[in-house]
C-alpha atoms as a PDB file:
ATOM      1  CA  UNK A   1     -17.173 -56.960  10.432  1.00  0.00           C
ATOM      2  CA  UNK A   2     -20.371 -57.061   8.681  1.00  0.00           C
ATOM      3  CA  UNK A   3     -20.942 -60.902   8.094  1.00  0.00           C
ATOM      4  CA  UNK A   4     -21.365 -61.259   3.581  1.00  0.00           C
ATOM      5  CA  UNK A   5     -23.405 -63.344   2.061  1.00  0.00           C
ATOM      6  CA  UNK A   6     -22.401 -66.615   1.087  1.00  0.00           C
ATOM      7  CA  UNK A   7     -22.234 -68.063  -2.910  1.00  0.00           C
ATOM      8  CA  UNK A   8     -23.790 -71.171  -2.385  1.00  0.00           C
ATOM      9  CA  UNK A   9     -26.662 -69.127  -0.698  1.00  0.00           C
ATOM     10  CA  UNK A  10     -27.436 -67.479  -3.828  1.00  0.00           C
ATOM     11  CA  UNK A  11     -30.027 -68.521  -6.344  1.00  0.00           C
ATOM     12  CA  UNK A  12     -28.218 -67.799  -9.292  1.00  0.00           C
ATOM     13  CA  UNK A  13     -31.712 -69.248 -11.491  1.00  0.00           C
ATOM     14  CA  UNK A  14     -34.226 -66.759  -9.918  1.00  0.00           C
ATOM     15  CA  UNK A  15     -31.021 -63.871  -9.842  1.00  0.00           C
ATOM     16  CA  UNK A  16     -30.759 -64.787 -13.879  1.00  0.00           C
ATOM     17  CA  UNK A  17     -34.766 -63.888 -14.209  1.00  0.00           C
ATOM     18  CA  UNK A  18     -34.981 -61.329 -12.200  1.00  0.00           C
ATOM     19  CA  UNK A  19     -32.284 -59.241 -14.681  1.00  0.00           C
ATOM     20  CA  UNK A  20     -34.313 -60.460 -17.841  1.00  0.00           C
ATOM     21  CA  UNK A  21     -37.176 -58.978 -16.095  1.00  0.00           C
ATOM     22  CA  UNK A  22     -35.607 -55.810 -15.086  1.00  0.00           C
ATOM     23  CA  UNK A  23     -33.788 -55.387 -18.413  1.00  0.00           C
ATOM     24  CA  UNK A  24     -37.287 -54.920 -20.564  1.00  0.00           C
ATOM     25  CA  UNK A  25     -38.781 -53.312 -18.205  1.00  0.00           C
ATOM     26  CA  UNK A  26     -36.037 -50.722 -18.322  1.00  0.00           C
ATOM     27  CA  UNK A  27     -36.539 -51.022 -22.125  1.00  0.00           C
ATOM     28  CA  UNK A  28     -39.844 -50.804 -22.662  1.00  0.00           C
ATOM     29  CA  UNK A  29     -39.921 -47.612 -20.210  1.00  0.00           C
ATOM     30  CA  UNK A  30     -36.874 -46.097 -22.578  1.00  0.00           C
ATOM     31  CA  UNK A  31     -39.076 -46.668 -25.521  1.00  0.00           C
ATOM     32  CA  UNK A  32     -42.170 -45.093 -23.953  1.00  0.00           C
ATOM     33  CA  UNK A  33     -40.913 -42.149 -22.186  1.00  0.00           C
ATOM     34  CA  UNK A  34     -38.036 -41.299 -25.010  1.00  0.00           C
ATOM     35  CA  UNK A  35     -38.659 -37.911 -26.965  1.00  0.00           C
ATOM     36  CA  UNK A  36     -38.532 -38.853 -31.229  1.00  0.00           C
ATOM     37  CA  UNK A  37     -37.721 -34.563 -31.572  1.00  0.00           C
ATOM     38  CA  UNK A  38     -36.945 -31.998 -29.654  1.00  0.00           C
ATOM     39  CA  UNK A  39     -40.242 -30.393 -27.958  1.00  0.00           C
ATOM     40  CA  UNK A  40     -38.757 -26.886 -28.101  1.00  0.00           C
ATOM     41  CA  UNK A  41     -40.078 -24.720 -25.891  1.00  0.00           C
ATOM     42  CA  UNK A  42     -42.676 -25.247 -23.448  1.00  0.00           C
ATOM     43  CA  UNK A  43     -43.605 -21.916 -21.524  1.00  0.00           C
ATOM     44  CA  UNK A  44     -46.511 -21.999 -23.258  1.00  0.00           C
ATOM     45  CA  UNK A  45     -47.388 -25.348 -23.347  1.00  0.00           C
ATOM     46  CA  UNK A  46     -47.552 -28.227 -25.613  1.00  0.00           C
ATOM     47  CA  UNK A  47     -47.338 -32.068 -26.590  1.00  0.00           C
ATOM     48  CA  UNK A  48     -44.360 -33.801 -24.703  1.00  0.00           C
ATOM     49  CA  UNK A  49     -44.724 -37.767 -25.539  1.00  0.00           C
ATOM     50  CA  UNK A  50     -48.818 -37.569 -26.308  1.00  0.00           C
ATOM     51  CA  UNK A  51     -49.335 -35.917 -22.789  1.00  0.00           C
ATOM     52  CA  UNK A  52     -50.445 -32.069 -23.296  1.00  0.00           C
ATOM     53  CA  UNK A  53     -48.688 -29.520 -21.263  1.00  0.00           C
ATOM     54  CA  UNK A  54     -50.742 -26.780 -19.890  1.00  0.00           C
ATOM     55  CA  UNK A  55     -48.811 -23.391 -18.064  1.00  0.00           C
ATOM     56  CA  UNK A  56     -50.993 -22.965 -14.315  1.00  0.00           C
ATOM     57  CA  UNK A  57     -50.877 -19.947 -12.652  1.00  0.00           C
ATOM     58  CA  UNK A  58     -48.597 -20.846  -9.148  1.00  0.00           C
ATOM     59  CA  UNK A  59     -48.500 -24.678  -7.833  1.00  0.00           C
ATOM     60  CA  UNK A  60     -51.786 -26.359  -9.063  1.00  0.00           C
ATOM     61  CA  UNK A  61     -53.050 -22.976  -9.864  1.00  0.00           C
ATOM     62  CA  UNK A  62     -55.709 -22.376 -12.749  1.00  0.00           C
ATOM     63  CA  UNK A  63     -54.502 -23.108 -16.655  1.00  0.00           C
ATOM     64  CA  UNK A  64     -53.474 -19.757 -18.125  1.00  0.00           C
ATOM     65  CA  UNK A  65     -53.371 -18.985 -22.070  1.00  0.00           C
ATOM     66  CA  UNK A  66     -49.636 -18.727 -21.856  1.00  0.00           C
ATOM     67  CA  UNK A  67     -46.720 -19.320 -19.583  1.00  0.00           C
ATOM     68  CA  UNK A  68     -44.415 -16.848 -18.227  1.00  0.00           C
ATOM     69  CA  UNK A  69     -41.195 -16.349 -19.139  1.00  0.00           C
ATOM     70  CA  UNK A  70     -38.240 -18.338 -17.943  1.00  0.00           C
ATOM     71  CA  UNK A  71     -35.124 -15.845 -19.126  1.00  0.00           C
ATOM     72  CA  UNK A  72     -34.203 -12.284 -20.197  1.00  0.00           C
ATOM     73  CA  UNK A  73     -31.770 -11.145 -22.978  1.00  0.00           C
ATOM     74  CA  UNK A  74     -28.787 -10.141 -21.761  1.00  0.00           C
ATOM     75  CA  UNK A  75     -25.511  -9.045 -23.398  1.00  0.00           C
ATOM     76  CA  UNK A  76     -22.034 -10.024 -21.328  1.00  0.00           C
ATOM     77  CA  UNK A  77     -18.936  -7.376 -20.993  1.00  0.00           C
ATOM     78  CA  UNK A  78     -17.847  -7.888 -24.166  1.00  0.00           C
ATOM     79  CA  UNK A  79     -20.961  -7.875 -26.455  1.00  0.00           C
ATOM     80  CA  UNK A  80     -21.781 -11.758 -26.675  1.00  0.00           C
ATOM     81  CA  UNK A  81     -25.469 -12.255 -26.153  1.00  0.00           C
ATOM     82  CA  UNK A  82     -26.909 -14.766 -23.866  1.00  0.00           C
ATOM     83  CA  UNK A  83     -30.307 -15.230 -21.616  1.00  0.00           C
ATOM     84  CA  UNK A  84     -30.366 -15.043 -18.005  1.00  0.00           C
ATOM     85  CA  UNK A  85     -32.471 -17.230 -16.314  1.00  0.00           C
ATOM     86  CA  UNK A  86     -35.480 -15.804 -13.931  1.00  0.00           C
ATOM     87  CA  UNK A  87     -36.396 -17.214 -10.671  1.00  0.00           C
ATOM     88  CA  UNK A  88     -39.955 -17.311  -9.796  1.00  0.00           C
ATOM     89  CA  UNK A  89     -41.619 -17.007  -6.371  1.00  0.00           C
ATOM     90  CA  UNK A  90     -44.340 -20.004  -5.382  1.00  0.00           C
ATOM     91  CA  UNK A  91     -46.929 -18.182  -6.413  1.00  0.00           C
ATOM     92  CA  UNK A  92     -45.803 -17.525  -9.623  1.00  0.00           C
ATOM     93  CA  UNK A  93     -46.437 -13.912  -9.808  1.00  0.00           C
ATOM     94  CA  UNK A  94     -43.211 -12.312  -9.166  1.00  0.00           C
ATOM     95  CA  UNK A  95     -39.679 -12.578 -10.624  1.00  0.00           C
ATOM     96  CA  UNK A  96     -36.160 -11.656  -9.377  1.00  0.00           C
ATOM     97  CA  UNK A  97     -35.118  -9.860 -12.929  1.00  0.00           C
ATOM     98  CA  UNK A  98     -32.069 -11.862 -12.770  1.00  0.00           C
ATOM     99  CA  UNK A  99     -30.207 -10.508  -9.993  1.00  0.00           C
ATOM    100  CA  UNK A 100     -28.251 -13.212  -9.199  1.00  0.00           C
ATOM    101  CA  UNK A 101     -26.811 -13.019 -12.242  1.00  0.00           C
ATOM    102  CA  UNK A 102     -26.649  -9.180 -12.665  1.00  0.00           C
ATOM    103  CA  UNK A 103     -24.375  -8.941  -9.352  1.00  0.00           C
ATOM    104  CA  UNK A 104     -21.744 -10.993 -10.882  1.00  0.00           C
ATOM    105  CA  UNK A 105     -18.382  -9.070 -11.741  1.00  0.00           C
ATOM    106  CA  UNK A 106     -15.443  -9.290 -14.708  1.00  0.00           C
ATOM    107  CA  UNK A 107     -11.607  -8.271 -14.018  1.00  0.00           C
ATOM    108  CA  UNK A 108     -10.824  -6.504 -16.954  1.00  0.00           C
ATOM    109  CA  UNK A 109      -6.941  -7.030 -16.079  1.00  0.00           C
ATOM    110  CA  UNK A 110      -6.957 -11.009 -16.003  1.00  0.00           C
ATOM    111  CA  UNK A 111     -10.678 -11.442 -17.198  1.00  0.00           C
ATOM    112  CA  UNK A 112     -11.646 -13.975 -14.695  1.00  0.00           C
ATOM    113  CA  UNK A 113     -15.474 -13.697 -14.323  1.00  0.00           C
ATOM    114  CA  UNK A 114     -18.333 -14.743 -12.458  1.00  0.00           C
ATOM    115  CA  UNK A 115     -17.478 -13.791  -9.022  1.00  0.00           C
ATOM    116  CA  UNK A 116     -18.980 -11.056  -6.532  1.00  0.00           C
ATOM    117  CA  UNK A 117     -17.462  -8.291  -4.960  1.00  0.00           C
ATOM    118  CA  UNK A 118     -15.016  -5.355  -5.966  1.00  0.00           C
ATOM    119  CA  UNK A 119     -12.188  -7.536  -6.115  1.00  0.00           C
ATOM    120  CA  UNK A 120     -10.958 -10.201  -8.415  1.00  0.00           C
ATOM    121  CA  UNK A 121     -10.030 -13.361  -6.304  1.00  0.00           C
ATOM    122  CA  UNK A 122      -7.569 -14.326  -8.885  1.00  0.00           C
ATOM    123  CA  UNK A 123      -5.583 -11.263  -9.185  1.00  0.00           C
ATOM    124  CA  UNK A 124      -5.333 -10.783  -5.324  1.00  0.00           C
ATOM    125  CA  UNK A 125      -4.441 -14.671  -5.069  1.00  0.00           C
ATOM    126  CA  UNK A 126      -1.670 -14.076  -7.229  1.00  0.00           C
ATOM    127  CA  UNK A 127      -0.730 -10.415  -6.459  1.00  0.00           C
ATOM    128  CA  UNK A 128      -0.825  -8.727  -9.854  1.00  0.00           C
ATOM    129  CA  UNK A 129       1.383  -6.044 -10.434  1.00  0.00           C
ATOM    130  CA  UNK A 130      -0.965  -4.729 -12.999  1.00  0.00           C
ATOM    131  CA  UNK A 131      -4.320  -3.933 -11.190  1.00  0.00           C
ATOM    132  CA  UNK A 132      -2.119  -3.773  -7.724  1.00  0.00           C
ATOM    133  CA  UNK A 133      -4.576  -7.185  -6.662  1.00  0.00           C
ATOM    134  CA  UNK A 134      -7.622  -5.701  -7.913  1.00  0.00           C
ATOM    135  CA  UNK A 135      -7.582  -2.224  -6.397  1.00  0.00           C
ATOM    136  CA  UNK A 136      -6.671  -0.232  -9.823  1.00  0.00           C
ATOM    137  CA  UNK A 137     -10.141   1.606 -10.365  1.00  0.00           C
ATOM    138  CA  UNK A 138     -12.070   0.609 -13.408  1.00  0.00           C
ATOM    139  CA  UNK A 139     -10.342  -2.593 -13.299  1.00  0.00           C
ATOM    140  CA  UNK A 140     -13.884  -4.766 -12.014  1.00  0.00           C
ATOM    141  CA  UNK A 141     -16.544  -4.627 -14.425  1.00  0.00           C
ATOM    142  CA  UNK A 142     -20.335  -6.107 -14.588  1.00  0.00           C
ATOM    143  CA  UNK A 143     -20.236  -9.759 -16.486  1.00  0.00           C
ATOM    144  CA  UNK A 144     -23.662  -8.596 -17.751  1.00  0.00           C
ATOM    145  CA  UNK A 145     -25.555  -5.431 -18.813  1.00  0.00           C
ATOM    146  CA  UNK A 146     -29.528  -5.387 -20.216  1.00  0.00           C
ATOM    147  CA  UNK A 147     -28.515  -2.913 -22.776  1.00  0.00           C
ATOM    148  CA  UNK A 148     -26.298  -3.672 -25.584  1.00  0.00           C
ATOM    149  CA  UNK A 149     -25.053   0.156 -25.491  1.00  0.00           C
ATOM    150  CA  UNK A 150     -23.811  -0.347 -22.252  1.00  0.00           C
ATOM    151  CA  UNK A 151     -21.168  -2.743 -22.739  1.00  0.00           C
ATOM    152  CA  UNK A 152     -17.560  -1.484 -22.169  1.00  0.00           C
ATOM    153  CA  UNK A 153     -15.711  -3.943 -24.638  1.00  0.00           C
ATOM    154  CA  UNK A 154     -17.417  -4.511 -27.877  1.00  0.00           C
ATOM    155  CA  UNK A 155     -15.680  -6.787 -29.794  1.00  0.00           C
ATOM    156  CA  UNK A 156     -16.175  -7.353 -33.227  1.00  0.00           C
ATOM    157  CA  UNK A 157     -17.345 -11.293 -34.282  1.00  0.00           C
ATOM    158  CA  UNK A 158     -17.850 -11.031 -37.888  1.00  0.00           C
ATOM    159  CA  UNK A 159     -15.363 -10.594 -40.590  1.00  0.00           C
ATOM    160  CA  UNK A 160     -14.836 -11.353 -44.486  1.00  0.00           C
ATOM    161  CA  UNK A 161     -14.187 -14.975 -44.460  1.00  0.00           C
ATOM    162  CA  UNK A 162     -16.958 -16.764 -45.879  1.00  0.00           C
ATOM    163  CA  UNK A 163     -18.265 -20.263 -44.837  1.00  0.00           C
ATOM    164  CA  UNK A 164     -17.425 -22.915 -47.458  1.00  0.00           C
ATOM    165  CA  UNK A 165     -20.617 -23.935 -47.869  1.00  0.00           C
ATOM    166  CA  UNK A 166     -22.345 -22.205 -50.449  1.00  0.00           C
ATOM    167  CA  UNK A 167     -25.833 -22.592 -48.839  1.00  0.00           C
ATOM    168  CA  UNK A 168     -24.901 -21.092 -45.227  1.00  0.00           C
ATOM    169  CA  UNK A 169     -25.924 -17.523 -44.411  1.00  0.00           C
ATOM    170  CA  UNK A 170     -22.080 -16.453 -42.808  1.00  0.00           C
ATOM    171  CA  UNK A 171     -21.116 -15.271 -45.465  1.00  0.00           C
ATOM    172  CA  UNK A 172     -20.849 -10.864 -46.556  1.00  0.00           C
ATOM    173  CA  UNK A 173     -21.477  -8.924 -43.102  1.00  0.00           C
ATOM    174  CA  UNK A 174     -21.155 -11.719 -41.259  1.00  0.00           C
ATOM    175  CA  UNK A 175     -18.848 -14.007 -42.465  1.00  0.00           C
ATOM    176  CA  UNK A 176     -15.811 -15.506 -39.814  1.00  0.00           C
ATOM    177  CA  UNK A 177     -12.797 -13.200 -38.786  1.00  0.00           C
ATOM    178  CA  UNK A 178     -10.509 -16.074 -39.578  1.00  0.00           C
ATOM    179  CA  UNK A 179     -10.004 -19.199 -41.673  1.00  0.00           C
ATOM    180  CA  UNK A 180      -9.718 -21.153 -38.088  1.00  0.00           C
ATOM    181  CA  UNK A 181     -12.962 -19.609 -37.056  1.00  0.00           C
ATOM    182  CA  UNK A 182     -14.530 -20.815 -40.451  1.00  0.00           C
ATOM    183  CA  UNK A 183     -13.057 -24.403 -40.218  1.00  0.00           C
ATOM    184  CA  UNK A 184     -14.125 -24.658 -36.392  1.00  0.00           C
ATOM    185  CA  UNK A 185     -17.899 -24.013 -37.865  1.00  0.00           C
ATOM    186  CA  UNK A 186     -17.449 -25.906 -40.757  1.00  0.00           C
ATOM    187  CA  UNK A 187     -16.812 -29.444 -38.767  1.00  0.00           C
ATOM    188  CA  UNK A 188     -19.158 -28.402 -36.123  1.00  0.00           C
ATOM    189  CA  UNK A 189     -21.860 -27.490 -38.140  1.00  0.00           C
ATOM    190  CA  UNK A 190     -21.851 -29.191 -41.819  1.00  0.00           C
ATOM    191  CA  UNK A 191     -19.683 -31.924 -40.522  1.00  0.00           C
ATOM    192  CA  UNK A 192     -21.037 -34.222 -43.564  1.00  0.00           C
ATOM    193  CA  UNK A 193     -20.230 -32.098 -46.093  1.00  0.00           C
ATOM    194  CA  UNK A 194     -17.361 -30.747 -44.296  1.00  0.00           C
ATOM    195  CA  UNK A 195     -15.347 -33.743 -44.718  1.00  0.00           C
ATOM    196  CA  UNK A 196     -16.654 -34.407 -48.269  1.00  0.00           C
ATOM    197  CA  UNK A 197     -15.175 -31.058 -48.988  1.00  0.00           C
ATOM    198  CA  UNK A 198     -11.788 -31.800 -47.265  1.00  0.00           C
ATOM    199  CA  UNK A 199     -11.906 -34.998 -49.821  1.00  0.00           C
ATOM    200  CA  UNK A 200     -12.459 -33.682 -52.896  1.00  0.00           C
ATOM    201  CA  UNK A 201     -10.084 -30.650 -52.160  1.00  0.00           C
ATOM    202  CA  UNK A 202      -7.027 -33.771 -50.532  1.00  0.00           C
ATOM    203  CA  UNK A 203      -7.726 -35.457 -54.175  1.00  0.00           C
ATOM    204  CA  UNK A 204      -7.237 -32.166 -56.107  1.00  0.00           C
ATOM    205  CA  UNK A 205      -4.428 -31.191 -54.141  1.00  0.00           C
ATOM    206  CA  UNK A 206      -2.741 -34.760 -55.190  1.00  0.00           C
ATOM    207  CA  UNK A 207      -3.410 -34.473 -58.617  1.00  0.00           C
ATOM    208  CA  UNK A 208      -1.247 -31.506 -59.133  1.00  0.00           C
ATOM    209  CA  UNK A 209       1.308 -33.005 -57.104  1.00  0.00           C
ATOM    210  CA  UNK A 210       1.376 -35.318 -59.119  1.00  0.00           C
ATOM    211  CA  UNK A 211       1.519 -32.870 -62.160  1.00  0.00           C
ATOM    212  CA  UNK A 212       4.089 -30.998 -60.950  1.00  0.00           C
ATOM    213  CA  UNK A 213       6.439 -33.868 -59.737  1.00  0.00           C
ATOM    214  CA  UNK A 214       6.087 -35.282 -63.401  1.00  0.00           C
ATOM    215  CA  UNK A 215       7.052 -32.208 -64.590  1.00  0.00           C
ATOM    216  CA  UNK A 216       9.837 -31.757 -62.061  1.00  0.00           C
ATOM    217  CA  UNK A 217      11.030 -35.143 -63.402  1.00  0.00           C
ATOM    218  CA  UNK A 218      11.433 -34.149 -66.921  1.00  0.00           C
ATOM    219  CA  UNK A 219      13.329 -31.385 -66.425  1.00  0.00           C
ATOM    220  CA  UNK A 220      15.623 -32.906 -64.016  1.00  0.00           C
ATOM    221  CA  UNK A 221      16.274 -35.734 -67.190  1.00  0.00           C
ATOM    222  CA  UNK A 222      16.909 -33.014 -69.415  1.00  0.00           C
ATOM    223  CA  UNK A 223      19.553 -31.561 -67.687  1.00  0.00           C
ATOM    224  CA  UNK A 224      20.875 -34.519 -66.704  1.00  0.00           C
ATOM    225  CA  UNK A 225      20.965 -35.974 -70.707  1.00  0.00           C
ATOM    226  CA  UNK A 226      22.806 -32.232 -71.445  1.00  0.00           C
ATOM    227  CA  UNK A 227      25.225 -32.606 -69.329  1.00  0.00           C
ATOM    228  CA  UNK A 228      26.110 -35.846 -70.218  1.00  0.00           C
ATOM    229  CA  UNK A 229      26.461 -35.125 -74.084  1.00  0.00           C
ATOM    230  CA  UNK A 230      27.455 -31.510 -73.698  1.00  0.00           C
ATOM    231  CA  UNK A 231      28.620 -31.279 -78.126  1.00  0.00           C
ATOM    232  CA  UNK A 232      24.852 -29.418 -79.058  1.00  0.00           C
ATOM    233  CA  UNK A 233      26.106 -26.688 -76.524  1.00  0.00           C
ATOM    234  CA  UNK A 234      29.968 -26.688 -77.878  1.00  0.00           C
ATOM    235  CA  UNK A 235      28.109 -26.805 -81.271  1.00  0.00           C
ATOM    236  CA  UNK A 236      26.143 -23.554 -80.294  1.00  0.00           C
ATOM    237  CA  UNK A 237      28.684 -21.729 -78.707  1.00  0.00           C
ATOM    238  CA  UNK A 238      30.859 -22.470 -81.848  1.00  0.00           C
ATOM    239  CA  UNK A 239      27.812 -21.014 -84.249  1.00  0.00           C
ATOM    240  CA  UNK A 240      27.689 -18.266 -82.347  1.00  0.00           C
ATOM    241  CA  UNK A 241      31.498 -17.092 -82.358  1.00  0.00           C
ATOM    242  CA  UNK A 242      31.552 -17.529 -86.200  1.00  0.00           C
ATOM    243  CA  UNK A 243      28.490 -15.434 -86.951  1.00  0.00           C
ATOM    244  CA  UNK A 244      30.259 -13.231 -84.657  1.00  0.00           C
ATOM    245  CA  UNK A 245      33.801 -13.268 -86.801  1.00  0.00           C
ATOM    246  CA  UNK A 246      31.811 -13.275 -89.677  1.00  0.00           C
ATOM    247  CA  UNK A 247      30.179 -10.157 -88.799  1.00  0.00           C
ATOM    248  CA  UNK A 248      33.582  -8.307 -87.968  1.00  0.00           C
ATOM    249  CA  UNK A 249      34.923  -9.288 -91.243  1.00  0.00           C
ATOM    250  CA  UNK A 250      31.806  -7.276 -92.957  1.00  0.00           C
ATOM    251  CA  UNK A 251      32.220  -4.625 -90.491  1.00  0.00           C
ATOM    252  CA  UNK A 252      36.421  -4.495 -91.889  1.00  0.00           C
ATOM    253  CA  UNK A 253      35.400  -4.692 -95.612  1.00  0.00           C
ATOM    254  CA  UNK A 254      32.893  -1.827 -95.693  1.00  0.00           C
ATOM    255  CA  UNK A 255      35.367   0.138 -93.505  1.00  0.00           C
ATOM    256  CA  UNK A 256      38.135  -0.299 -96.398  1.00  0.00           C
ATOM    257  CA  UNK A 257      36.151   0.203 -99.123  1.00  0.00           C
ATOM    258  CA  UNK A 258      34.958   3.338 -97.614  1.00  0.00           C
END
């Protein structure tokens, strides 16, 4: 057994200093080395917390005017687009197009993605019925194609629901399909006004609540005062049957003088 270090053979003073120590220098390096905004992007070079980026031509190769590029546009089986990273030789003068990525496959039948091969690994592990475990033909599909007229399953992201926010461009042609699409962006992306929305909208919402429930009230004592006195309506009916006699009477007399 490994033999452990006693306690009263620690120097809990020196210890104590040592973590002071530590702790601003692990401070003062966060403060030096930490980014105030987002460089963006730096194929081309650029300013990175005052040191100046320059793009070289290979490993310690000779500056160049600008960088080369790091991904290519791609659009995935169902008509998302996305970039697909390039890997770059040493020397810096040749690319692999993405191939790593452009090999990978899609099962249209349970639309597990990513692998390699002519079979889907999850429809073989679990024996589907439906592809007969990935050997149905058409059934594996590329995850990616370079041209947007290639892809097999467009599917259509935009719709008529506006964002709530007057100021946001989805809105018209490309608006949300749904009102949980909208909400989803809506928290995500103007969370601060978001919730100031959901406010104001919670404290109309009450108000005519409360409207209605006062309303709801007075009717409810209404008919509750009626049919505790009910003489106005025996009073009505009784109007009623007399106008009605009286108006038979008439009827009789014109009849006979007739």
């Amino acid at each position: 057994m490994v033999k452990i270090l006693e306690e009263e053979q620690i120097d809990t003073v020196n210890e104590a200093v040592d973590a002071q120590l530590t702790e601003a220098e692990q401070r003062e390096f966060t403060e030096r080395f930490t980014l105030p905004v987002d460089p963006g992007d730096l194929s081309d070079g650029g300013m990175v917390g005052g040191v100046k980026l320059t793009p070289r031509s290979g490993w310690g190769g000779v500056p160049m005017a600008k960088g080369r590029p790091a991904a290519r546009r791609a659009w995935a089986w169902n008509g998302t687009e996305t970039l697909l990273p390039l890997a770059w030789n040493t020397d810096g003068n040749m690319h692999d197009g993405a191939r790593r990525y452009l090999l990978k496959r899609h099962c249209a039948c349970c639309h597990y993605g990513g692998f390699r091969g002519r079979r889907c690994p999850d429809c073989v592990r679990n024996s589907c019925v439906q592809c007969k475990s990935s050997t149905k033909p058409g059934i594996i599909i590329a995850q990616f194609y370079l041209n947007k007229e290639d892809v097999p399953f467009p599917q259509k992201f935009y719709g008529d629901v506006a964002c709530f926010l007057p100021l946001c461009r989805r809105r018209g042609a490309i608006g949300f399909k749904t009102d949980e699409d909208m909400r989803i962006h809506a928290a995500s992306r103007h969370g601060m006004e978001y919730q100031a929305h959901l406010q104001t909208t919670a404290a109309s919402t009450k108000s005519e609540m409360d409207t209605m429930k006062e309303q709801i009230a007075q009717l409810t004592a209404a008919l509750i005062a009626r049919a505790a006195d009910p003489a106005p309506i025996r009073s009505a009916a009784a109007e009623r049957m007399a106008k009605a006699r009286a108006a038979k009477k008439n009827t009789a007399s014109q009849e006979h003088q007739g």
